[in-house]
N, C-alpha and C. Protein backbone atom coordinates (compact mmCIF):
# COMPACT_ATOMS: atom_id res chain seq x y z
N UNK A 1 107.39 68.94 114.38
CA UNK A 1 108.53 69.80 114.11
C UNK A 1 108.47 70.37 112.68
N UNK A 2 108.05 69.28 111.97
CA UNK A 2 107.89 70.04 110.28
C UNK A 2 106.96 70.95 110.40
N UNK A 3 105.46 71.33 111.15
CA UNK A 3 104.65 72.19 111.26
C UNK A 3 105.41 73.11 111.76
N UNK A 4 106.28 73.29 112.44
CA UNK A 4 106.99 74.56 113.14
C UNK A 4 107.89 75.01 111.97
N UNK A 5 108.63 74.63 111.59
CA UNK A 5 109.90 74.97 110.20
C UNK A 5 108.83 75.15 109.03
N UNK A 6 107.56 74.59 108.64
CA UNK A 6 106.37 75.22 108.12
C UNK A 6 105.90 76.74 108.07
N UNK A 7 105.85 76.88 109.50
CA UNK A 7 105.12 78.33 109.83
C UNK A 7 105.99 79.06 110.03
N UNK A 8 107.43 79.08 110.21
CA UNK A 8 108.60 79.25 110.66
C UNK A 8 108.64 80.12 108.90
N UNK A 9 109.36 79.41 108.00
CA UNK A 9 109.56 79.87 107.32
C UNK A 9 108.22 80.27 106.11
N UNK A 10 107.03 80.60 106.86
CA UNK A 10 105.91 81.46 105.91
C UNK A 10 106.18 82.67 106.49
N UNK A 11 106.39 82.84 107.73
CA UNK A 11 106.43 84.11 108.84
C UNK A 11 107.47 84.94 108.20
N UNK A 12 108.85 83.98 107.68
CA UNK A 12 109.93 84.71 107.05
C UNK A 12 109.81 85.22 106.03
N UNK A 13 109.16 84.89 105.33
CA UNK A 13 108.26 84.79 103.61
C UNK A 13 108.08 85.84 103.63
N UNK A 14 106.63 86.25 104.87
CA UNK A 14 105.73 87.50 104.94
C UNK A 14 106.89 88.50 105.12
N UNK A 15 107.48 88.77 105.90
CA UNK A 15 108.53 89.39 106.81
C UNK A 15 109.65 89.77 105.88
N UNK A 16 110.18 89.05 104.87
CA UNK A 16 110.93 89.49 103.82
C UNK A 16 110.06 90.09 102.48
N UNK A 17 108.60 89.49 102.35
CA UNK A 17 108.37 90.63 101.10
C UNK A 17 108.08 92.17 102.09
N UNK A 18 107.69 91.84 103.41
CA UNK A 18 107.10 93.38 103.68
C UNK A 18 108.45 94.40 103.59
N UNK A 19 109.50 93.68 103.68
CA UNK A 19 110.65 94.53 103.86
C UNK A 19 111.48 94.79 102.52
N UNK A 20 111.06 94.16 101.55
CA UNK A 20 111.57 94.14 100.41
C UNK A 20 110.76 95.54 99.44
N UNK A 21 109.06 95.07 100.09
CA UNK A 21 108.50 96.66 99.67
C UNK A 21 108.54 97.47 99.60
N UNK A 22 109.02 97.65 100.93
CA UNK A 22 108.96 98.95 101.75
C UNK A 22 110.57 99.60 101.59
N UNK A 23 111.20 98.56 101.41
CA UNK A 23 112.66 99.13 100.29
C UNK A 23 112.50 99.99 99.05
N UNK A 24 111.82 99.34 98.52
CA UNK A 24 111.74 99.79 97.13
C UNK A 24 110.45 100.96 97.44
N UNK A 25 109.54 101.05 98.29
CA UNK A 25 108.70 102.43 98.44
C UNK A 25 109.77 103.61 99.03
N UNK A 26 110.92 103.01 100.05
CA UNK A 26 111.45 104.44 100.48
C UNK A 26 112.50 104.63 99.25
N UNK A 27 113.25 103.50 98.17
CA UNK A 27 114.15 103.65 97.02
C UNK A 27 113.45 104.92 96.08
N UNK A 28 112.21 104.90 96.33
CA UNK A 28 111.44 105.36 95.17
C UNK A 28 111.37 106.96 95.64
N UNK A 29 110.77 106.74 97.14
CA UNK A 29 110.57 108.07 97.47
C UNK A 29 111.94 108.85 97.80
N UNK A 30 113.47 107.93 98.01
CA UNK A 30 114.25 108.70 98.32
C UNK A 30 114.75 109.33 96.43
N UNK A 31 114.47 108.24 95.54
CA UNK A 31 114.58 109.24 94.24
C UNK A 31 114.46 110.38 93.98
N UNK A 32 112.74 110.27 94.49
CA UNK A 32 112.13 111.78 93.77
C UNK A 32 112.31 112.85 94.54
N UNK A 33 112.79 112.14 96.17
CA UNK A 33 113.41 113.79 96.46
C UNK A 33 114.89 113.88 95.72
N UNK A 34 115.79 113.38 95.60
CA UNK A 34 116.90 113.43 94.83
C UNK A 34 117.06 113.91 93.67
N UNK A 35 116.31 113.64 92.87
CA UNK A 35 116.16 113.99 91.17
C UNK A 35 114.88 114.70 90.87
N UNK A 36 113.72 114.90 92.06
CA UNK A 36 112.76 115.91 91.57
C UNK A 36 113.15 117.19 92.43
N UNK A 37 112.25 117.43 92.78
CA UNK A 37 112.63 118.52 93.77
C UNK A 37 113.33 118.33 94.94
N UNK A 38 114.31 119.34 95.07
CA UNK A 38 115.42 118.62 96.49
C UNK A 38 114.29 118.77 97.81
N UNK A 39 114.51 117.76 98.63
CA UNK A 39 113.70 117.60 99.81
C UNK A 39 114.27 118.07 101.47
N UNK A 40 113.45 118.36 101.93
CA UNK A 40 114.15 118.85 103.52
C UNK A 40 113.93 117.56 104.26
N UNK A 41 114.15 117.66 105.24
CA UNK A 41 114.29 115.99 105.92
C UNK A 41 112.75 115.44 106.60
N UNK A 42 111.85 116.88 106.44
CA UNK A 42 110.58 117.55 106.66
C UNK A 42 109.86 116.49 105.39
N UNK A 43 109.97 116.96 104.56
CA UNK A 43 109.26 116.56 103.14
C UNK A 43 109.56 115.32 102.97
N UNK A 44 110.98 114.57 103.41
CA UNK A 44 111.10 113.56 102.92
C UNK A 44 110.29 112.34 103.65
N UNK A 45 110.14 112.84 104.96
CA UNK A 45 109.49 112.19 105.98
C UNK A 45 108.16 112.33 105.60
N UNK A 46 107.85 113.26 104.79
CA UNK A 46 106.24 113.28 104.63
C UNK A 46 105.80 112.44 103.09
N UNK A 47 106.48 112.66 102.26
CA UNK A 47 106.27 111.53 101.45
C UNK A 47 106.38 110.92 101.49
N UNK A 48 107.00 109.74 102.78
CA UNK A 48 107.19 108.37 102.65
C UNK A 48 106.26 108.21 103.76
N UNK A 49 106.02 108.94 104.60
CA UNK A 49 104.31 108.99 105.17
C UNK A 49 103.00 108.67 104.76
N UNK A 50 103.07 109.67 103.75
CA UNK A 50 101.66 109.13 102.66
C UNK A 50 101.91 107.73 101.47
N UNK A 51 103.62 107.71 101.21
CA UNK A 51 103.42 106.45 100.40
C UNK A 51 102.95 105.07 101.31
N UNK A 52 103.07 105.47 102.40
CA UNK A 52 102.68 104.39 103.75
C UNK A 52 101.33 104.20 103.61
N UNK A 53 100.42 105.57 103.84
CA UNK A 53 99.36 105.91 103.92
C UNK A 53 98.69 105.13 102.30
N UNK A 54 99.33 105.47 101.75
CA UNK A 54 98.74 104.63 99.81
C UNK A 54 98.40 103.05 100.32
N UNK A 55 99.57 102.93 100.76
CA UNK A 55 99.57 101.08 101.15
C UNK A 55 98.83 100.84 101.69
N UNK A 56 98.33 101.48 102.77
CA UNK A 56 97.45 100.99 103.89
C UNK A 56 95.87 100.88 103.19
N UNK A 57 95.25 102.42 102.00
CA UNK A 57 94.52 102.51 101.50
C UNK A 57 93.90 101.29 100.67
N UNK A 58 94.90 100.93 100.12
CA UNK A 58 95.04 99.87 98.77
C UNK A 58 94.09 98.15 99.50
N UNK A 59 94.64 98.37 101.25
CA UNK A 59 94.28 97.40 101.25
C UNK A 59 92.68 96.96 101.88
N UNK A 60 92.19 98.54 101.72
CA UNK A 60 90.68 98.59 101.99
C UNK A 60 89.45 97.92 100.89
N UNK A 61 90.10 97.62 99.80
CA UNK A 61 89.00 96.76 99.07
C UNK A 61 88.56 95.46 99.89
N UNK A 62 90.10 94.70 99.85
CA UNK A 62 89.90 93.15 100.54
C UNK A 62 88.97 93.71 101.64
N UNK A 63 89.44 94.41 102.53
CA UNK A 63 88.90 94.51 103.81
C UNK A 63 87.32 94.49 103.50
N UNK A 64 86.72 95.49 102.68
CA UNK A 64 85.18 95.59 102.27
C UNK A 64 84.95 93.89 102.33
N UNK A 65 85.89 93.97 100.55
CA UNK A 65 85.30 92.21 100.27
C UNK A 65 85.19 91.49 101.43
N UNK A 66 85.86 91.25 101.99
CA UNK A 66 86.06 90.53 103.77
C UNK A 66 84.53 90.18 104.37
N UNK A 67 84.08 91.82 104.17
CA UNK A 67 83.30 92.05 105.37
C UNK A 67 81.62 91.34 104.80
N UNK A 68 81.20 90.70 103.11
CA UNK A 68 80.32 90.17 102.98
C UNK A 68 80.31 88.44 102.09
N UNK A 69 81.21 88.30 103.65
CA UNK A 69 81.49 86.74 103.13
C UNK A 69 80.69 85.13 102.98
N UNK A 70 79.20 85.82 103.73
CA UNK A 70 78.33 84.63 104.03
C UNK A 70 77.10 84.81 102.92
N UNK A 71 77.22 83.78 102.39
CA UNK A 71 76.13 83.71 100.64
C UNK A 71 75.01 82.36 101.88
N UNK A 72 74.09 82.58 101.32
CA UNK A 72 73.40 81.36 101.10
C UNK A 72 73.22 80.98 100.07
N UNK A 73 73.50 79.17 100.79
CA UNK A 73 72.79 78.93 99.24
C UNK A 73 71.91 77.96 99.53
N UNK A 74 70.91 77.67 100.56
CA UNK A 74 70.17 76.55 101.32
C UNK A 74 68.96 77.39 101.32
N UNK A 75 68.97 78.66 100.42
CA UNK A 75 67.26 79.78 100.41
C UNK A 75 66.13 78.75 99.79
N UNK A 76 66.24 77.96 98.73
CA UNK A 76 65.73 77.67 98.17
C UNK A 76 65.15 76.15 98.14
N UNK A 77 64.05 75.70 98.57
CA UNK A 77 64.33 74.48 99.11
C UNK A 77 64.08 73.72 98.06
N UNK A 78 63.97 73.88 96.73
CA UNK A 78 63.72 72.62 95.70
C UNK A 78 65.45 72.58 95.36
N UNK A 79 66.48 73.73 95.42
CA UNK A 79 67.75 73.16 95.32
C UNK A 79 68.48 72.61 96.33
N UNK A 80 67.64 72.96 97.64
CA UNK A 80 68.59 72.48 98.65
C UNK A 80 69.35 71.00 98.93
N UNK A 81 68.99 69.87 98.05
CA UNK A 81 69.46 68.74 97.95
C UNK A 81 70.39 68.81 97.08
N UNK A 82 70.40 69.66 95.97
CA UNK A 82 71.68 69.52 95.43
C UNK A 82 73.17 70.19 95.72
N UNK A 83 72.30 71.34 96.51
CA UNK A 83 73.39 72.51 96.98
C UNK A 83 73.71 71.77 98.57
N UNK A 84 73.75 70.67 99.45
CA UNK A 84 74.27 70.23 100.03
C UNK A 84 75.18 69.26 99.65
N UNK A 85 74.81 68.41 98.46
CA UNK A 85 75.94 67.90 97.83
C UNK A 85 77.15 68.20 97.62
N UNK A 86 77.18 69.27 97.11
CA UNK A 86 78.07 70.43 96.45
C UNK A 86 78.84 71.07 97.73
N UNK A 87 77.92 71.30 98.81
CA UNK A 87 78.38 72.32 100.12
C UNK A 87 80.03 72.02 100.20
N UNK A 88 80.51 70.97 100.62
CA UNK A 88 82.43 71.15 101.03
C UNK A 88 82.92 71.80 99.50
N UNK A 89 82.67 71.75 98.49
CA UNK A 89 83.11 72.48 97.42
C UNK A 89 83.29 74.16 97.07
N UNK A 90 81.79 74.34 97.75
CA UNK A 90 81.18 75.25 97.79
C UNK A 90 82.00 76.50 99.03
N UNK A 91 82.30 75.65 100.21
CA UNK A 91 82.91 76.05 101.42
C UNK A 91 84.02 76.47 101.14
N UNK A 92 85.22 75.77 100.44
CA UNK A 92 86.41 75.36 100.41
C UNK A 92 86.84 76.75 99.38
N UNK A 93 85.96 76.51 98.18
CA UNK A 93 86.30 78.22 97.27
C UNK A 93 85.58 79.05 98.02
N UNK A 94 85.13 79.17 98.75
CA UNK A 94 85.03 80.74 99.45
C UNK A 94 85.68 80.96 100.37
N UNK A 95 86.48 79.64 101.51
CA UNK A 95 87.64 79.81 102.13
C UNK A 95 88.75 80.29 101.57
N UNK A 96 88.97 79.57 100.22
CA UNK A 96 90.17 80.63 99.80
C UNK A 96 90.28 81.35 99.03
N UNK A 97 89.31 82.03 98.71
CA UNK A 97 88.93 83.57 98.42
C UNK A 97 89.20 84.02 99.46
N UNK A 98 88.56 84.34 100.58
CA UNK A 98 88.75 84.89 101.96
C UNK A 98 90.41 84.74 102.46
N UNK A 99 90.72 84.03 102.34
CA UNK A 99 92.13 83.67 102.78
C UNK A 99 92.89 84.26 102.11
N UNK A 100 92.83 84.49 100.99
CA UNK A 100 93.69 85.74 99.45
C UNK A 100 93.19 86.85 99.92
N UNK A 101 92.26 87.13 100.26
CA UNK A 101 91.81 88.66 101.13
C UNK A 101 92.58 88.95 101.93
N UNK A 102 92.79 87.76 103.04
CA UNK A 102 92.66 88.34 104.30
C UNK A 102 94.34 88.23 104.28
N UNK A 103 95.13 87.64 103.34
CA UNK A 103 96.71 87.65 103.11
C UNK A 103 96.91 88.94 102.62
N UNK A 104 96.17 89.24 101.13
CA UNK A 104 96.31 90.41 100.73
C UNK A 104 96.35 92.13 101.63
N UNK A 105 94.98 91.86 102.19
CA UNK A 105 94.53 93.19 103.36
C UNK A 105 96.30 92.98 104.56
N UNK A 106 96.34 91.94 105.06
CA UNK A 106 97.41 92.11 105.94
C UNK A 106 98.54 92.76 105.47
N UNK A 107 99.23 92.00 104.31
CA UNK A 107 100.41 92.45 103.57
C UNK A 107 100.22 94.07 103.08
N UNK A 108 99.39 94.58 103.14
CA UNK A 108 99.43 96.09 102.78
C UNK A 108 99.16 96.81 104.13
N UNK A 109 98.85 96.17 104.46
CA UNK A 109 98.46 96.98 106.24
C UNK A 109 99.84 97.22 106.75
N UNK A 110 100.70 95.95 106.36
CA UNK A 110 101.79 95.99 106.75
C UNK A 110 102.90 96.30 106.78
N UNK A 111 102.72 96.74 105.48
CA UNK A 111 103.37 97.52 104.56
C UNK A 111 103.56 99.06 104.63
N UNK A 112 102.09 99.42 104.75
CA UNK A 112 101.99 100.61 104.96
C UNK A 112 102.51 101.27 106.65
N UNK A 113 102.66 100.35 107.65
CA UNK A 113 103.07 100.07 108.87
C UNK A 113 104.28 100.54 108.62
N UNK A 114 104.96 99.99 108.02
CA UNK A 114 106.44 99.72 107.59
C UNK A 114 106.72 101.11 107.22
N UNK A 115 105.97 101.80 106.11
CA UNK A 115 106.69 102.85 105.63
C UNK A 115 106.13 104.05 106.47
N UNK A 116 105.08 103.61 107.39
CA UNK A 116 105.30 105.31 108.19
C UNK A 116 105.89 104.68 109.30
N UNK A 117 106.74 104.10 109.60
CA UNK A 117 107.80 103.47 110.70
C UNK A 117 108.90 104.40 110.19
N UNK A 118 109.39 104.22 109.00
CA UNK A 118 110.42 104.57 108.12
C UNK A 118 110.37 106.21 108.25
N UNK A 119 108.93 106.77 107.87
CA UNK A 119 108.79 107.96 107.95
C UNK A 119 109.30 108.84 109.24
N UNK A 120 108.80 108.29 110.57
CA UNK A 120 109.24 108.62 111.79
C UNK A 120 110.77 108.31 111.97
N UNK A 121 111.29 107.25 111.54
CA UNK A 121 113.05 106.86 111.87
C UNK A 121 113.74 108.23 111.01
N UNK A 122 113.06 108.53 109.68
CA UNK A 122 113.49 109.80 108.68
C UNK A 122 113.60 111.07 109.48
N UNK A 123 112.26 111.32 110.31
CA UNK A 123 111.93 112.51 111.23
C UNK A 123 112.70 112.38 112.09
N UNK A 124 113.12 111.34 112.86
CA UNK A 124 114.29 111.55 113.52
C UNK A 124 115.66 111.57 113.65
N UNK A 125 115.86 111.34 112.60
CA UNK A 125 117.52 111.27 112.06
C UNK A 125 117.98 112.68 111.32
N UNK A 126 116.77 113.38 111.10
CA UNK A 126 116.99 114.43 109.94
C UNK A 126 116.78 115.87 111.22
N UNK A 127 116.13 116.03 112.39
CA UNK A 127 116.54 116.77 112.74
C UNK A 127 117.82 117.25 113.55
């Protein structure tokens, strides 16, 4: 039961920063149509489109990093006795490297999800 109220409230975690972002991306974009140039309901939907589109971008590094996650280190066979020693050490920091990736890449994917969601609810309320 503690594993469930565990995952329970990480899910909420994720789920309240993505929505807390994506507040403050449409706060931002509903500014600058407000105080920069006045916006049609057209424009406003389209800048909070591409600020979606930014998010989603942002989270293409991790994704690269992601994609070259397997090192050897057993090439060499006069170290290979010491570099098995070492191996769960070795495993464990590149698991969570990968795991800060693969949190990071989601949370902007998700993000960016979020704000062209927002963009379309804009497009439809404004015509």
């Amino acid at each position: 039961m503690d594993k469930v109220k565990g995952v329970l409230r990480s899910v909420g975690r994720f789920i309240g920063l993505i929505l807390l972002i994506d507040l403050g991306i449409f706060i931002v974009v509903t500014i600058s149509c407000q105080f920069g140039t006045r916006c049609t309901g057209t424009a406003w939907s389209e800048r909070m489109f591409w600020a979606g589109i930014i998010a989603i971008i942002t989270a293409m590094p991790a994704v690269l990093a992601g994609l070259n996650t397997s090192r050897g280190y057993f090439e060499n066979p006069l170290t290979a006795g010491m570099d098995l020693q070492v191996a769960g050490t070795i495993i464990q920091d590149g698991r969570k490297g990968l795991d800060k990736r693969t949190a990071y890449a989601l949370k902007a994917g998700a993000v960016g999800a979020g704000a062209i969601a927002v963009s379309a609810l804009i497009d439809l309320l404004t015509r």
